[in-house]
Protein backbone atom coordinates (compact mmCIF):
# COMPACT_ATOMS: atom_id res chain seq x y z
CA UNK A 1 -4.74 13.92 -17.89
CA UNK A 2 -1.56 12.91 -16.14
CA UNK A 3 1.78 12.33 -18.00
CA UNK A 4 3.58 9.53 -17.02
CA UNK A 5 6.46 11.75 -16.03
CA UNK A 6 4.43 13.10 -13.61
CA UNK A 7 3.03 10.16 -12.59
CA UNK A 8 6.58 8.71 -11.35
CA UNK A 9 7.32 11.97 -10.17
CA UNK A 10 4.22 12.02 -7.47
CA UNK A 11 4.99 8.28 -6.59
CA UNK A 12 8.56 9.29 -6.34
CA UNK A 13 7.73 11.89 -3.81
CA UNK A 14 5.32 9.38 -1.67
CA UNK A 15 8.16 7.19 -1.69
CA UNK A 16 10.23 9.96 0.38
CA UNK A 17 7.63 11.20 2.42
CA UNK A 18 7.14 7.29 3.60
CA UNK A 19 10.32 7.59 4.38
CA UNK A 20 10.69 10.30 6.44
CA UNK A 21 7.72 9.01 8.34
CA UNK A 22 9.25 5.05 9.20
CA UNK A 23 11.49 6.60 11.60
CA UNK A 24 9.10 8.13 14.01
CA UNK A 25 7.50 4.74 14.65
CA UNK A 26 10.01 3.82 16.98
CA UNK A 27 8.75 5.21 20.00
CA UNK A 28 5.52 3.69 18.96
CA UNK A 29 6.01 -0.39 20.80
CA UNK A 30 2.90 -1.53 19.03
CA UNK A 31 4.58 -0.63 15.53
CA UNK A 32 7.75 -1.38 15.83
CA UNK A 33 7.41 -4.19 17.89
CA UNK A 34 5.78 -5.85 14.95
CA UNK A 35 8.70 -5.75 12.80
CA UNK A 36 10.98 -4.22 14.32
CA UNK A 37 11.16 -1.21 11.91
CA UNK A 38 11.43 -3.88 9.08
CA UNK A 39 8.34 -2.68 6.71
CA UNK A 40 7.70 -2.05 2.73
CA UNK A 41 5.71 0.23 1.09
CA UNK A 42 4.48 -0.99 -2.86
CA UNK A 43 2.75 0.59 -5.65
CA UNK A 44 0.96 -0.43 -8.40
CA UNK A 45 -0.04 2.19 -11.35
CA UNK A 46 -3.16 1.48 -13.57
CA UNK A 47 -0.98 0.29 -15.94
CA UNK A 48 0.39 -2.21 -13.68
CA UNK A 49 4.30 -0.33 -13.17
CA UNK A 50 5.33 -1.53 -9.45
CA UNK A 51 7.34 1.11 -7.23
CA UNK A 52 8.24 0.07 -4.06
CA UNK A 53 10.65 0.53 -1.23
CA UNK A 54 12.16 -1.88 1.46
CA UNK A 55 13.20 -0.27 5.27
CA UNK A 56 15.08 -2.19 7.57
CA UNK A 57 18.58 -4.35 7.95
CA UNK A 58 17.44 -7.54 7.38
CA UNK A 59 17.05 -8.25 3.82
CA UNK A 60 15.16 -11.58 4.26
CA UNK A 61 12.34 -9.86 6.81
CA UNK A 62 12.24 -6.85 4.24
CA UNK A 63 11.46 -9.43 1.59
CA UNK A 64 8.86 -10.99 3.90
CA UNK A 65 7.34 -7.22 4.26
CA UNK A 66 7.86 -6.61 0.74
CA UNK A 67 5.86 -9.60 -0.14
CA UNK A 68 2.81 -8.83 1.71
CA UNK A 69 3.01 -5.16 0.83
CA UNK A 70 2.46 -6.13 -3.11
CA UNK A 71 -0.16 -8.76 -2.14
CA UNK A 72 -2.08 -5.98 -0.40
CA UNK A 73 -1.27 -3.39 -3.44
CA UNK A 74 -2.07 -6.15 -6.10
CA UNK A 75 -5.15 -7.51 -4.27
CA UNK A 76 -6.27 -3.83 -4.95
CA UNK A 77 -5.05 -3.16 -8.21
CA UNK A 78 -6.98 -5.92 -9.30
CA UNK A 79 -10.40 -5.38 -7.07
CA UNK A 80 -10.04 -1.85 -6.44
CA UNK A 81 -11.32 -1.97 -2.98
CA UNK A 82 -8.99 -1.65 0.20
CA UNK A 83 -8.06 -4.86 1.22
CA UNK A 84 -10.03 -6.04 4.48
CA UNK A 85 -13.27 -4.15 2.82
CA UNK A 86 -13.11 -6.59 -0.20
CA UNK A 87 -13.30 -9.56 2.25
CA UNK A 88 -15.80 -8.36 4.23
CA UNK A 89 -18.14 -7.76 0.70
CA UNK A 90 -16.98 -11.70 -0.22
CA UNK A 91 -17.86 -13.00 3.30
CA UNK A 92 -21.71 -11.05 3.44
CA UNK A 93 -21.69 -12.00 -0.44
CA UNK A 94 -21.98 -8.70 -1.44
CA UNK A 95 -19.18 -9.60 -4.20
CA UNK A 96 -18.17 -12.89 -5.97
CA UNK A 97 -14.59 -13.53 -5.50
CA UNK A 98 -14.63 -15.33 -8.55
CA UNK A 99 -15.73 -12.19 -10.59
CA UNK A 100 -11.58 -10.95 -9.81
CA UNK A 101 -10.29 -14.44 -10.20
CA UNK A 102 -8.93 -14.45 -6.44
CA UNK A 103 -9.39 -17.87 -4.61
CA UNK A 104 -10.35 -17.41 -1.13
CA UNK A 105 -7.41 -18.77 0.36
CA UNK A 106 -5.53 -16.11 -1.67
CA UNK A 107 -7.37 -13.18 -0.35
CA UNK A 108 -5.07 -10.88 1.84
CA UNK A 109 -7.79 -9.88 4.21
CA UNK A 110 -5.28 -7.71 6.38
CA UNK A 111 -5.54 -3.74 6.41
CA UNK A 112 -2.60 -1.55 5.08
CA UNK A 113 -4.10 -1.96 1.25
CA UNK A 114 -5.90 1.22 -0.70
CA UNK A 115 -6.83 2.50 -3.97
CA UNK A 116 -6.12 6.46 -3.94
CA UNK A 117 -7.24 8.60 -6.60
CA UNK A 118 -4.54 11.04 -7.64
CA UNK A 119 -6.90 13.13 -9.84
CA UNK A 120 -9.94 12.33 -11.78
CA UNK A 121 -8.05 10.33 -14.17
CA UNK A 122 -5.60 8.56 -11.84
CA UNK A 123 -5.86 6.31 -9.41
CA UNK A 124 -2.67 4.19 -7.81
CA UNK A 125 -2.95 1.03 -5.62
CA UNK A 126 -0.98 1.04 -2.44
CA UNK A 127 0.19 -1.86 -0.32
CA UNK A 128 2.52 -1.52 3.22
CA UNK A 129 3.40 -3.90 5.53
CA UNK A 130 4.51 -4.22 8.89
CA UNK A 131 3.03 -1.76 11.05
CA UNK A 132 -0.55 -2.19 12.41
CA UNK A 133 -3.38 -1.91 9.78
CA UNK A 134 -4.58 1.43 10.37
CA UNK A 135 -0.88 2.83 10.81
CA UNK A 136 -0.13 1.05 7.35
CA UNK A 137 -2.80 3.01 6.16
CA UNK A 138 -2.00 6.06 7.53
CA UNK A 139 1.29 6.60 6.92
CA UNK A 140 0.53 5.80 2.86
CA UNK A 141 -2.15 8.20 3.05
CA UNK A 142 -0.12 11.09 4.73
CA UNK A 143 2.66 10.58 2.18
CA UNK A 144 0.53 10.92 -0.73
CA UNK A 145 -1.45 13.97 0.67
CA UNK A 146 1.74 15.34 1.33
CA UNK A 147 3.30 14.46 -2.25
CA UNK A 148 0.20 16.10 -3.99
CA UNK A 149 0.82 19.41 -2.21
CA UNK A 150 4.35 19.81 -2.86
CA UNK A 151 4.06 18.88 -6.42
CA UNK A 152 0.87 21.30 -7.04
C-alpha cells in the first residue's frame, strides 16, 4: 500500500513534469491558440486532497482554466470514468446520472478528465484545461508515466 508521503511525493513530481511539458505547446497554434498558454492541471486523491497548478499571466483566465480543470478531475473522482466517456454511457443510457448525483446540465462532457491507477491500491483523478482534449490528456498522462519511473 502507498503512504501518503509517497502519495504527495508522485503527485508532486507530475506536477513538474506538467510543467516542463506547457512550454513546448507554443509552437503548437491549435494549443496555444486556445488559451494562449493559460491552462491548469488538478488532482484529486481518493481521499478527496486537491493538488493543482495554474500556468499563465493572467490570473483571472488561470482561474477560468483552473475551474474547469477541477470540474473535469471532480466529475471523475466522483464517477470514475474519464470525462466525455461518462456522457457518452448517460446519453446511450448505459449509466444513470442520477446514480453519482450529477444533473445533466452539470456534466463536463469535455475531454482532458482521467482516473489513473498509480498501483493496485491507488488511483488519482486528473483534470487539465486549456489545450485540446486529447493534448489535455496527453500531457497528464506523460507526466505521470514519467513521475512513476523516476520515483521507482
Amino acid at each position: 500500500m502507498m503512504t501518503k508521503e509517497k502519495l504527495q511525493e508522485i503527485i508532486h513530481q507530475i506536477i513538474e513534469n506538467v510543467a516542463t511539458q506547457v512550454p513546448s505547446y507554443k509552437t503548437s497554434e491549435r494549443d496555444w491558440n486556445n488559451s494562449g498558454g493559460h491552462v491548469a492541471l488538478c488532482i484529486i486523491d481518493d481521499d478527496g486532497n486537491i493538488y493543482g497548478k495554474i500556468w499563465g499571466e493572467d490570473k483571472v483566465k488561470g482561474r477560468k482554466y483552473f475551474d474547469i480543470a477541477y470540474r473535469k478531475a471532480s466529475q471523475v473522482w466522483i464517477t470514475g470514468y474519464k470525462t466525455g466517456e461518462f456522457e457518452k454511457l448517460v446519453f446511450a443510457e448505459k449509466v444513470d446520472h442520477h446514480d453519482f448525483g450529477i444533473a445533466l446540465p452539470d456534466l463536463i462532457g469535455w475531454d482532458g478528465g482521467q482516473p489513473i491507477q498509480l498501483d493496485e491500491e491507488t488511483r488519482i483523478c486528473c483534470g487539465f484545461s486549456g489545450f485540446t482534449g486529447a493534448t489535455d490528456l496527453a500531457i497528464v498522462k506523460k507526466g505521470v508515466d514519467e513521475a512513476i519511473s523516476l520515483i521507482k
